[in-house]
PDB file of N, CA and C in Angstrom:
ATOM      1  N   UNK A   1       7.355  -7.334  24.638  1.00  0.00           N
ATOM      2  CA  UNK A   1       8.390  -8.313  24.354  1.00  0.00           C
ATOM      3  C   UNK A   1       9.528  -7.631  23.593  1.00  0.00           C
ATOM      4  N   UNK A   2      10.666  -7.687  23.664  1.00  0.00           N
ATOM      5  CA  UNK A   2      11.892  -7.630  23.226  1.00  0.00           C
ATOM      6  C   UNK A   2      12.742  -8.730  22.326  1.00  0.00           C
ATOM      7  N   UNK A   3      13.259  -8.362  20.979  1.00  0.00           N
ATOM      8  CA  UNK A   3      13.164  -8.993  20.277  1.00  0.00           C
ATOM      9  C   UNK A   3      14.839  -9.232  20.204  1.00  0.00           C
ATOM     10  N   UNK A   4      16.034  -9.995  20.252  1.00  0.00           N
ATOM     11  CA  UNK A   4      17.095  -9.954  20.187  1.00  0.00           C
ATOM     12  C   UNK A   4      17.839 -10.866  19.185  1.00  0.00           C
ATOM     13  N   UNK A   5      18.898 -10.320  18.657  1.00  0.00           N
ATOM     14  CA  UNK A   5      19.417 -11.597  17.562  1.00  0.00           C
ATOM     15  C   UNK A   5      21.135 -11.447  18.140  1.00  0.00           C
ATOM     16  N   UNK A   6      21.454 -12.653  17.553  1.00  0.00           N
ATOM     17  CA  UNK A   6      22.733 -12.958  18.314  1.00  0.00           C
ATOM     18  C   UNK A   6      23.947 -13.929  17.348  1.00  0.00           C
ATOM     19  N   UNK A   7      24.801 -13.277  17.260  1.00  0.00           N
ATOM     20  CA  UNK A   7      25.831 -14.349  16.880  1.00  0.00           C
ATOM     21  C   UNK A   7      27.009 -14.987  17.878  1.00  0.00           C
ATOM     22  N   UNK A   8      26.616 -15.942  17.848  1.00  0.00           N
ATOM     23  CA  UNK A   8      27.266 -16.516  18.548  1.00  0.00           C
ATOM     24  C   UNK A   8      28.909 -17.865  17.900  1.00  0.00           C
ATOM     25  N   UNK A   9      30.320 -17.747  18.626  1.00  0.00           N
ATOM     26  CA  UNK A   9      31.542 -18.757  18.452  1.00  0.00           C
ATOM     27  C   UNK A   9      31.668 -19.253  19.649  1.00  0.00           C
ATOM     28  N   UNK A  10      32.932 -19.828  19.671  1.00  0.00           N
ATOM     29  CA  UNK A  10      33.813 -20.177  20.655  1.00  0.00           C
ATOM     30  C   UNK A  10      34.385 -18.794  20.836  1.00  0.00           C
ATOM     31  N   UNK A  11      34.890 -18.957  22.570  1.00  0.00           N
ATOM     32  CA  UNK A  11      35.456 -17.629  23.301  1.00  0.00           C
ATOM     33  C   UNK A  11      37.231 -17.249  22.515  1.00  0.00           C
ATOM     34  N   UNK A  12      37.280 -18.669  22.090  1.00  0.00           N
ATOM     35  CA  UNK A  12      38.699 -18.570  21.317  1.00  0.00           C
ATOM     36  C   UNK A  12      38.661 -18.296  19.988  1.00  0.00           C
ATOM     37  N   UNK A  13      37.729 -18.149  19.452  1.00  0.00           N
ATOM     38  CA  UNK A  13      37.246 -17.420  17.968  1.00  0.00           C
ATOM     39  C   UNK A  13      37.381 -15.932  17.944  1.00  0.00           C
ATOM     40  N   UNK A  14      36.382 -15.793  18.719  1.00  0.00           N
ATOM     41  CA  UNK A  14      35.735 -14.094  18.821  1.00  0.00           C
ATOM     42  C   UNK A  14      37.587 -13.513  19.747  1.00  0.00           C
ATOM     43  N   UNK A  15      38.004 -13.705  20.255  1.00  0.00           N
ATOM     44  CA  UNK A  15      38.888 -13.425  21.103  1.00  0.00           C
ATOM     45  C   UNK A  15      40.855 -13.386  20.313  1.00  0.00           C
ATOM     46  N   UNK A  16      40.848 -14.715  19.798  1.00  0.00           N
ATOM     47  CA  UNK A  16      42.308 -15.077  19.258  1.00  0.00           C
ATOM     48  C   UNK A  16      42.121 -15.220  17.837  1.00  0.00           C
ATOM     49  N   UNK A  17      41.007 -15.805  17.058  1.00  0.00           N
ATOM     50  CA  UNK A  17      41.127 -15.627  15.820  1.00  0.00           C
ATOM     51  C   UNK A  17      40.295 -14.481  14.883  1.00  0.00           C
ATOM     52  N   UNK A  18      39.217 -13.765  15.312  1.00  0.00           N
ATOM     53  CA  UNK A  18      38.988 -12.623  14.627  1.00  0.00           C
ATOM     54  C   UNK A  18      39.332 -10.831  15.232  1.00  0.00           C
ATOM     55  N   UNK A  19      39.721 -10.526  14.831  1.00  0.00           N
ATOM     56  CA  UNK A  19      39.731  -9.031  15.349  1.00  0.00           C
ATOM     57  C   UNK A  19      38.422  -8.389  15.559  1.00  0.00           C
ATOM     58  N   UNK A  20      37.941  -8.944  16.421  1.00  0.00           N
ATOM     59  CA  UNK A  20      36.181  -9.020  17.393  1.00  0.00           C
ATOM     60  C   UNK A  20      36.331  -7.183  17.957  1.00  0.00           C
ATOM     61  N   UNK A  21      37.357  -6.821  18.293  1.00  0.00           N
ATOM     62  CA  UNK A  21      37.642  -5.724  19.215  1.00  0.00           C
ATOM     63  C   UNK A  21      37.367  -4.862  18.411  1.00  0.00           C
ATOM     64  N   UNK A  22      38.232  -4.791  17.379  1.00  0.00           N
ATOM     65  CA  UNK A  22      38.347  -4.210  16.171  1.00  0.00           C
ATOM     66  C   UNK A  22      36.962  -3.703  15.451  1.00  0.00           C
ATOM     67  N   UNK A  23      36.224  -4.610  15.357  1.00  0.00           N
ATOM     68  CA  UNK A  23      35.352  -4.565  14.500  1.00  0.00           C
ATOM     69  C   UNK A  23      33.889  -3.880  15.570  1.00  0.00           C
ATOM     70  N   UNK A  24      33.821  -4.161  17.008  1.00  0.00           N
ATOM     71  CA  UNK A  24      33.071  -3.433  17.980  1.00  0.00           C
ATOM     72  C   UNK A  24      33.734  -1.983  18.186  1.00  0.00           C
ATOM     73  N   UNK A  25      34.632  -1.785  18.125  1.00  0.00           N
ATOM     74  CA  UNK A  25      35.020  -0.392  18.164  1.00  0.00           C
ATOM     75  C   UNK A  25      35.137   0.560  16.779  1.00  0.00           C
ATOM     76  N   UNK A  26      35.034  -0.181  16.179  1.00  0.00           N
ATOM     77  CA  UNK A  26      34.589   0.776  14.577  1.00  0.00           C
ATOM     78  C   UNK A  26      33.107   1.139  14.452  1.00  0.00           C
ATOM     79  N   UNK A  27      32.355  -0.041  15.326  1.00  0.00           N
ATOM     80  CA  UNK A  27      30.998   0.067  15.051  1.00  0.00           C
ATOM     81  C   UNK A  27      30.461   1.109  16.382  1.00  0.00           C
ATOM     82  N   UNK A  28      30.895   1.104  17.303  1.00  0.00           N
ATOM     83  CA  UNK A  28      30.859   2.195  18.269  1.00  0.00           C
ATOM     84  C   UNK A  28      31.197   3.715  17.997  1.00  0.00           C
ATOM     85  N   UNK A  29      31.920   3.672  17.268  1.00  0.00           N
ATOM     86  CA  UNK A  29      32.439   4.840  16.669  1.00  0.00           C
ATOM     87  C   UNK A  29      31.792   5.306  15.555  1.00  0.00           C
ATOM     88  N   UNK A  30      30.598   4.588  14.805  1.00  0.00           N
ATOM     89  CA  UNK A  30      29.934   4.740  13.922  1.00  0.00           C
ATOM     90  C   UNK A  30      28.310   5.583  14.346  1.00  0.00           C
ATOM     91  N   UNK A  31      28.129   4.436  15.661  1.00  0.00           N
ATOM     92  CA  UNK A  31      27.071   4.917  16.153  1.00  0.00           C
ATOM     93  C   UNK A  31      26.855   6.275  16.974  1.00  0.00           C
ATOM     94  N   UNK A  32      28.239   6.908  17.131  1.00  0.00           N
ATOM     95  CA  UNK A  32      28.366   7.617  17.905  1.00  0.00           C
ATOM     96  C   UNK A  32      28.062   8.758  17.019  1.00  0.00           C
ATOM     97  N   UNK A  33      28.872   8.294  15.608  1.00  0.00           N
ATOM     98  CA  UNK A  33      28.949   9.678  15.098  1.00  0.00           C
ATOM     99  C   UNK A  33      27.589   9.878  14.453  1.00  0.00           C
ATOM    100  N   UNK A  34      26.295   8.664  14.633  1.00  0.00           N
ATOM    101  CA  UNK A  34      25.163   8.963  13.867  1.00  0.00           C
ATOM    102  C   UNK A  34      24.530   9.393  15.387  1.00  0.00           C
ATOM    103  N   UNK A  35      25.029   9.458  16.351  1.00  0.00           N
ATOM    104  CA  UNK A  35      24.063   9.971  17.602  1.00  0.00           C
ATOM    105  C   UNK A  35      23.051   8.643  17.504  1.00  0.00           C
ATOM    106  N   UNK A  36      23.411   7.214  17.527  1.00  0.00           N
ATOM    107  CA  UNK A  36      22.796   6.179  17.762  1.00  0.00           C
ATOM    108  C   UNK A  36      22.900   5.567  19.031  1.00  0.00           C
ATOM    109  N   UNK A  37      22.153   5.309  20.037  1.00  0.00           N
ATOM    110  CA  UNK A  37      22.313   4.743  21.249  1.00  0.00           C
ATOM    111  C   UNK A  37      22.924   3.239  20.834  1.00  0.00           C
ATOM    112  N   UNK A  38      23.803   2.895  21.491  1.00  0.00           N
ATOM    113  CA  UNK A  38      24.353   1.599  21.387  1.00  0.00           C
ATOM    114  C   UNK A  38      23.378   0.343  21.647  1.00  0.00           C
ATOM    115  N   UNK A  39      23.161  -0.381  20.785  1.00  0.00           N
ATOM    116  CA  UNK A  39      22.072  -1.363  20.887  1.00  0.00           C
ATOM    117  C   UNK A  39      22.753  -3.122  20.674  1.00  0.00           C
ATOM    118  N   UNK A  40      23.971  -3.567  21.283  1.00  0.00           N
ATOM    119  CA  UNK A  40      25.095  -4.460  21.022  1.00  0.00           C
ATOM    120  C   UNK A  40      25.386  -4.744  22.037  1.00  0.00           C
ATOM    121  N   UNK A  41      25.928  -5.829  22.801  1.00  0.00           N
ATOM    122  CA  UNK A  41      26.614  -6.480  23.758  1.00  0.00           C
ATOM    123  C   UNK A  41      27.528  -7.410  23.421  1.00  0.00           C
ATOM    124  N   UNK A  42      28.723  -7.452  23.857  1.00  0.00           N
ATOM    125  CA  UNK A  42      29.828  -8.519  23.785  1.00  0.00           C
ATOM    126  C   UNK A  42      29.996  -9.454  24.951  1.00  0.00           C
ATOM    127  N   UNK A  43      29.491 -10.793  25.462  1.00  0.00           N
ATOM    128  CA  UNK A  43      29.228 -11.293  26.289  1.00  0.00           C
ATOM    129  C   UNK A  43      29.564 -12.689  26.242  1.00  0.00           C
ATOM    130  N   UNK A  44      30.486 -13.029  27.320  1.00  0.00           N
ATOM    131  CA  UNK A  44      31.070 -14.312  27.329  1.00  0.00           C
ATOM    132  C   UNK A  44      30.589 -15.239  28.315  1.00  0.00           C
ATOM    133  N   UNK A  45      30.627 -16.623  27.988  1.00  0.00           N
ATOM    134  CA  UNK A  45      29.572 -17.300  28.265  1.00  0.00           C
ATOM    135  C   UNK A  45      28.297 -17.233  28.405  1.00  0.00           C
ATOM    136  N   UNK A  46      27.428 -16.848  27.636  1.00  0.00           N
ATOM    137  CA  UNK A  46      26.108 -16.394  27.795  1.00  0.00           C
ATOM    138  C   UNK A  46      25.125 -17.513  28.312  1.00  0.00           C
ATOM    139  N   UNK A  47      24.448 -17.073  29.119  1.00  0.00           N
ATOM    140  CA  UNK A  47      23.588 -18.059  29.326  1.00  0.00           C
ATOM    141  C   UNK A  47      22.628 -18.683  28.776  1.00  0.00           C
ATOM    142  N   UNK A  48      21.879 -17.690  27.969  1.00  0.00           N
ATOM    143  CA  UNK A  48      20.589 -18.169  27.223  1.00  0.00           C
ATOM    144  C   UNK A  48      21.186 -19.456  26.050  1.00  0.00           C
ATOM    145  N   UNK A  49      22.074 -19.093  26.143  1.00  0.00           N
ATOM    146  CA  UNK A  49      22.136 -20.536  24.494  1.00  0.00           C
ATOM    147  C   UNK A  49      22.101 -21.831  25.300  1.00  0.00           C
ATOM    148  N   UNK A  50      22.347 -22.371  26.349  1.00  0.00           N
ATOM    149  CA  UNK A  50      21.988 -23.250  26.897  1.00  0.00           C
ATOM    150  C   UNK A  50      20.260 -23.501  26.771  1.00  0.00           C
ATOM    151  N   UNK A  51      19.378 -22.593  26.544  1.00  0.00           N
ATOM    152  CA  UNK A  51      18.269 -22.890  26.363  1.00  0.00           C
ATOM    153  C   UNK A  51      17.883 -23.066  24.917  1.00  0.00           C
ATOM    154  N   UNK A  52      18.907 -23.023  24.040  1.00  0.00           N
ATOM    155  CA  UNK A  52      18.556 -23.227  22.344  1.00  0.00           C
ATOM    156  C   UNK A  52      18.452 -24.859  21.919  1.00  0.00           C
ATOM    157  N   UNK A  53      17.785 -25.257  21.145  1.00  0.00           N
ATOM    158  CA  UNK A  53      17.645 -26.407  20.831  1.00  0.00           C
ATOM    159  C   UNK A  53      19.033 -26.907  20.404  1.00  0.00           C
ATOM    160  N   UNK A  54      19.008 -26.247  19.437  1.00  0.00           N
ATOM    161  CA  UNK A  54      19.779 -26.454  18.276  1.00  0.00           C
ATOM    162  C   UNK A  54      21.607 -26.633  19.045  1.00  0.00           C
ATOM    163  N   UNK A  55      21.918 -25.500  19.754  1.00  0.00           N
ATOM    164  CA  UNK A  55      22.840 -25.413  20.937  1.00  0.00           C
ATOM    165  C   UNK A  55      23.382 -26.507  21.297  1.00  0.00           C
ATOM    166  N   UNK A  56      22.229 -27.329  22.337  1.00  0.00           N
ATOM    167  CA  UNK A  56      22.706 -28.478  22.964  1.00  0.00           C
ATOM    168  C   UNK A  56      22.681 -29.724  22.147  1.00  0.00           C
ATOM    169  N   UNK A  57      22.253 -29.352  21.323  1.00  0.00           N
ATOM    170  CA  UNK A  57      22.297 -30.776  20.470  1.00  0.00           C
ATOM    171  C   UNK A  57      23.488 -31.330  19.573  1.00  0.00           C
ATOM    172  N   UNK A  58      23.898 -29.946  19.357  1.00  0.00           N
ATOM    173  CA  UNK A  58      25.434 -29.344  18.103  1.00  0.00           C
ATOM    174  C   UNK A  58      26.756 -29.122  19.114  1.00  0.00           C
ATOM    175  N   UNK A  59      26.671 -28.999  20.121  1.00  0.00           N
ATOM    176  CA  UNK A  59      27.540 -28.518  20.560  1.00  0.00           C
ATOM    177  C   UNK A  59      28.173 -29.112  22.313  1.00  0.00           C
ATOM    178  N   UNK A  60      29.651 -29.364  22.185  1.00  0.00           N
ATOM    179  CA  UNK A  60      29.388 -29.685  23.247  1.00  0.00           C
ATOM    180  C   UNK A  60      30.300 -28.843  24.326  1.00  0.00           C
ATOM    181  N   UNK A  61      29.585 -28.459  25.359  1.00  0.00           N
ATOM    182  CA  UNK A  61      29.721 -27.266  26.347  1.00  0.00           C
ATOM    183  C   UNK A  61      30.932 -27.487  27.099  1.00  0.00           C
ATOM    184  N   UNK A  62      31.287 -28.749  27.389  1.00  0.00           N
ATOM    185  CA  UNK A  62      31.835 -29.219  28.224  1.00  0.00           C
ATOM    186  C   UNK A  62      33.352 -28.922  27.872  1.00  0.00           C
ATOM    187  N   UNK A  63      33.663 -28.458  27.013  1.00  0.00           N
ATOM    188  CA  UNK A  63      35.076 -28.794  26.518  1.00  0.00           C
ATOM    189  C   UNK A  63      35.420 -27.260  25.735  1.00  0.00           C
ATOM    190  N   UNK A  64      34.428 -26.190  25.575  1.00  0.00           N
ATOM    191  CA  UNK A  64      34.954 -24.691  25.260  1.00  0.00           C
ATOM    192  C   UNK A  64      33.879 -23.940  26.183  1.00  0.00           C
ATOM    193  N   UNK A  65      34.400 -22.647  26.099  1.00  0.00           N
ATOM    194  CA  UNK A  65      33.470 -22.060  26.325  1.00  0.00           C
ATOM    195  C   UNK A  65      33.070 -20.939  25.132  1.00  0.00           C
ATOM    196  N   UNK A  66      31.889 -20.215  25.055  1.00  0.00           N
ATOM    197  CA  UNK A  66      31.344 -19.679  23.855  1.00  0.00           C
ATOM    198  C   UNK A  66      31.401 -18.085  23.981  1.00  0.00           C
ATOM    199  N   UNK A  67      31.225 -17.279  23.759  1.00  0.00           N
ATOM    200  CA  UNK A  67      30.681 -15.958  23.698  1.00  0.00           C
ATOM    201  C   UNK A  67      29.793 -15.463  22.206  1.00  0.00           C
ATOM    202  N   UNK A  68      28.791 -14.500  22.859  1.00  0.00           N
ATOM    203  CA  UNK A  68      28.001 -14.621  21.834  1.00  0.00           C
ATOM    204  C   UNK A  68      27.654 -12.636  21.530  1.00  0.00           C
ATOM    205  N   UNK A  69      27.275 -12.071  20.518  1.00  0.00           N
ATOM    206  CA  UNK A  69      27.271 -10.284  20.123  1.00  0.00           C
ATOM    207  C   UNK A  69      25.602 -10.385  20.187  1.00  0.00           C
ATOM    208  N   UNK A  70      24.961  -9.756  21.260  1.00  0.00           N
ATOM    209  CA  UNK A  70      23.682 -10.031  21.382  1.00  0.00           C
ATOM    210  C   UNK A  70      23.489  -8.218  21.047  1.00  0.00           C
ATOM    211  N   UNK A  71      22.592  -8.217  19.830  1.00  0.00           N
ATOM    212  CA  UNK A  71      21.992  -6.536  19.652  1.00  0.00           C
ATOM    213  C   UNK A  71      20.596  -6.754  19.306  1.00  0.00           C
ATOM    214  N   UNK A  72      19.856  -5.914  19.506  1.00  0.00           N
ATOM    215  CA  UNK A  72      18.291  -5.530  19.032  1.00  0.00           C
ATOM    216  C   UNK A  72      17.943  -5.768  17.669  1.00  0.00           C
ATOM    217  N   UNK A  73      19.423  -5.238  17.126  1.00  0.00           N
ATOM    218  CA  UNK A  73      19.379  -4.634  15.254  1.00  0.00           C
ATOM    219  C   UNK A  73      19.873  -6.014  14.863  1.00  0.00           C
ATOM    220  N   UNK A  74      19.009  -6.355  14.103  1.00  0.00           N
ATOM    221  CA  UNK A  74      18.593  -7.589  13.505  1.00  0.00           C
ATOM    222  C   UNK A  74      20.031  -7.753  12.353  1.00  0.00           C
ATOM    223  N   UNK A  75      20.037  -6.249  11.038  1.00  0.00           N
ATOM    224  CA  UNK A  75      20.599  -6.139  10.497  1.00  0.00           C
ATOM    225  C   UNK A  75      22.174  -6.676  10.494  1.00  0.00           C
ATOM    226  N   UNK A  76      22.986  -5.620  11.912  1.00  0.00           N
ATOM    227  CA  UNK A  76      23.560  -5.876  12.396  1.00  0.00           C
ATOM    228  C   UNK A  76      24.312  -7.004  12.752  1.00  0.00           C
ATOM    229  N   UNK A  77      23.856  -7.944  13.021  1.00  0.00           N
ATOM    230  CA  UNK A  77      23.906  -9.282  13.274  1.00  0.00           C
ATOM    231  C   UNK A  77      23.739 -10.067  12.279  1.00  0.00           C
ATOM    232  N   UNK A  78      23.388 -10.229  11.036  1.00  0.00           N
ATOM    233  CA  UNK A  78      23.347 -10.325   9.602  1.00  0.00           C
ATOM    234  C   UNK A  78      24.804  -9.904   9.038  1.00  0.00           C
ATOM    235  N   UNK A  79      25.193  -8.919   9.232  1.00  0.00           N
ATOM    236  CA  UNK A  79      26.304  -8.347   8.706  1.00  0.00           C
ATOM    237  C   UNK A  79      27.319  -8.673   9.686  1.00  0.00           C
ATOM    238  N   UNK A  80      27.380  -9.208  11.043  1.00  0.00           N
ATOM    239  CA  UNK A  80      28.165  -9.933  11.269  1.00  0.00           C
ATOM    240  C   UNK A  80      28.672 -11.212  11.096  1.00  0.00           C
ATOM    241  N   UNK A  81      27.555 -11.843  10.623  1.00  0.00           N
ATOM    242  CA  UNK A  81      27.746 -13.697  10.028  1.00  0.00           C
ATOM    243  C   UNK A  81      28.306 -13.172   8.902  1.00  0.00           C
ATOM    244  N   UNK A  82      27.987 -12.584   7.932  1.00  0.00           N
ATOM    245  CA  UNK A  82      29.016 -11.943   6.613  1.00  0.00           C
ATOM    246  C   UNK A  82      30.097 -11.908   7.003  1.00  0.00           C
ATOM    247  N   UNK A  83      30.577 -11.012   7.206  1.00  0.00           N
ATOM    248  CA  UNK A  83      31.757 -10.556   8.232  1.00  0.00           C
ATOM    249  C   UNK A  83      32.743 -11.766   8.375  1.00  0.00           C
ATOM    250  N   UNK A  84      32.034 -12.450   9.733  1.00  0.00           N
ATOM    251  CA  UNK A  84      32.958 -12.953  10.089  1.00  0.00           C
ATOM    252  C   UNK A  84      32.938 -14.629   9.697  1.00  0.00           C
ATOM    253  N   UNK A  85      31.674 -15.260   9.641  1.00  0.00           N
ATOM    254  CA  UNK A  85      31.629 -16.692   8.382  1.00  0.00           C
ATOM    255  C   UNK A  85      31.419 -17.539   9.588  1.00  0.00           C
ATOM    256  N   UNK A  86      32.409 -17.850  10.183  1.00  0.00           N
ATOM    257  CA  UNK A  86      32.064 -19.147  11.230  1.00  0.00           C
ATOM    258  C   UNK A  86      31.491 -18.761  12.459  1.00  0.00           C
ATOM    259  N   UNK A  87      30.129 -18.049  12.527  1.00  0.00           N
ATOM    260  CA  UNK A  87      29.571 -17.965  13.310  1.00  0.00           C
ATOM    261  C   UNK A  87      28.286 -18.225  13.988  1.00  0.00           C
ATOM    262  N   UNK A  88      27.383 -18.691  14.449  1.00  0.00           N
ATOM    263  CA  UNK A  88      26.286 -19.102  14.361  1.00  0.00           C
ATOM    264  C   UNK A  88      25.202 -18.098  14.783  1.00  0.00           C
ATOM    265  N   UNK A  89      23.852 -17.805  14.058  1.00  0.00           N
ATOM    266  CA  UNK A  89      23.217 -16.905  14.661  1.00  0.00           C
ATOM    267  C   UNK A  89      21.854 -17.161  15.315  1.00  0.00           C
ATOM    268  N   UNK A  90      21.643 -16.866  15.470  1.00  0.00           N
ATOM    269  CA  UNK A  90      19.805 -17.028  16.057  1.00  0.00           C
ATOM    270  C   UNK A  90      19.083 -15.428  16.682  1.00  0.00           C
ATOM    271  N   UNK A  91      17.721 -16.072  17.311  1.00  0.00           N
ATOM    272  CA  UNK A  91      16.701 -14.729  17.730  1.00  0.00           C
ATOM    273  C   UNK A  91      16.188 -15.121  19.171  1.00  0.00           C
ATOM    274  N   UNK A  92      15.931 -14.787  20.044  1.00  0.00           N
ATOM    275  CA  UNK A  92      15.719 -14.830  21.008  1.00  0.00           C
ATOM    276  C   UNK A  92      14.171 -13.739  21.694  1.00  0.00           C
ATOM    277  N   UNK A  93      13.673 -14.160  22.107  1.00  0.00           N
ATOM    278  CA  UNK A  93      12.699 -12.759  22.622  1.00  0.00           C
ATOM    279  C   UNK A  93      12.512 -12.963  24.500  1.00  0.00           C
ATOM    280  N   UNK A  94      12.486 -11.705  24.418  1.00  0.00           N
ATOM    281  CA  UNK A  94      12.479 -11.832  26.353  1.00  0.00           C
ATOM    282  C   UNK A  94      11.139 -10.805  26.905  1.00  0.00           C
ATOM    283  N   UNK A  95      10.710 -11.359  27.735  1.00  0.00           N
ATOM    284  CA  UNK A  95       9.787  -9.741  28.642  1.00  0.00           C
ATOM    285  C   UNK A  95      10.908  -8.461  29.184  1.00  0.00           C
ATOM    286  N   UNK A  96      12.085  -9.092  29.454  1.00  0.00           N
ATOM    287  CA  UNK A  96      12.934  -8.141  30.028  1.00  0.00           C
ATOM    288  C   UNK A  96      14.108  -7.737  28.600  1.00  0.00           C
ATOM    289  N   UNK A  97      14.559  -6.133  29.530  1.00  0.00           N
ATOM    290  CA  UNK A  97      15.657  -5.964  28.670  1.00  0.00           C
ATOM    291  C   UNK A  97      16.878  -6.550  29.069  1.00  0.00           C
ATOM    292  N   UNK A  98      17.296  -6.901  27.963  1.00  0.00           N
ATOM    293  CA  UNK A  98      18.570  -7.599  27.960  1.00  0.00           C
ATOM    294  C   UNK A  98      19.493  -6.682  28.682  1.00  0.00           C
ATOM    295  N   UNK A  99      20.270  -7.552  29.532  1.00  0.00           N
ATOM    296  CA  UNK A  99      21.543  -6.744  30.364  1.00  0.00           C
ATOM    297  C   UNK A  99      22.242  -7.441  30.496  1.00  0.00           C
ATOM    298  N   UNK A 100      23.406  -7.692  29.943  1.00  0.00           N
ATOM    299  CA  UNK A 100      24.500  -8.366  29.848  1.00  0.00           C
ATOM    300  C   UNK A 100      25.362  -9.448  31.744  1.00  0.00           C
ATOM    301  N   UNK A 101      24.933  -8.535  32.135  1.00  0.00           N
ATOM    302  CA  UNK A 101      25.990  -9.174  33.701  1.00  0.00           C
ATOM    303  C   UNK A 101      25.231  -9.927  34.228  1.00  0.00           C
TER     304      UNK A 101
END
């Protein structure tokens, strides 16, 4: 099993109001220079949150769409709700590896 954590906004959050780009390309550039395999995805409209409880109950789909920073590193994703504040997070586990497309 594969263990994944995720923060998830609106596509107009991550996109027009935080410097999302910014902050994935500093962290790419971090991992690079520790010789860390990239363990992060930037992914719009994701599918799995449609299967979150909490998701469909809070939120309604119909009227934005979402994108969500799905990585392995738990940490990571911790230090992005810091970061960036209005974001929502959760954990996910799969038999498969996560692949974004």
């Amino acid at each position: 099993m594969y263990n994944y954590y995720f923060a998830f906004a609106s596509k107009s959050f991550f996109l027009h109001q935080e410097p999302i780009e910014e902050i994935l390309r500093e962290r790419i550039q971090h991992y690079e220079s520790c010789k860390k395999e990239i363990d992060f995805w930037f992914v719009l409209n994701p599918s799995f949150l449609s299967s979150l409880d909490y998701y469909t109950i809070n939120f309604d789909r119909s009227n934005q769409s979402f994108a969500a920073i799905v990585s392995s590193d738990e940490q990571f994703i911790q230090w992005l709700k810091l970061r960036l504040v209005f974001v929502y997070t959760g954990k996910f586990k799969s038999h498969l590896l996560f692949l974004p497309c």
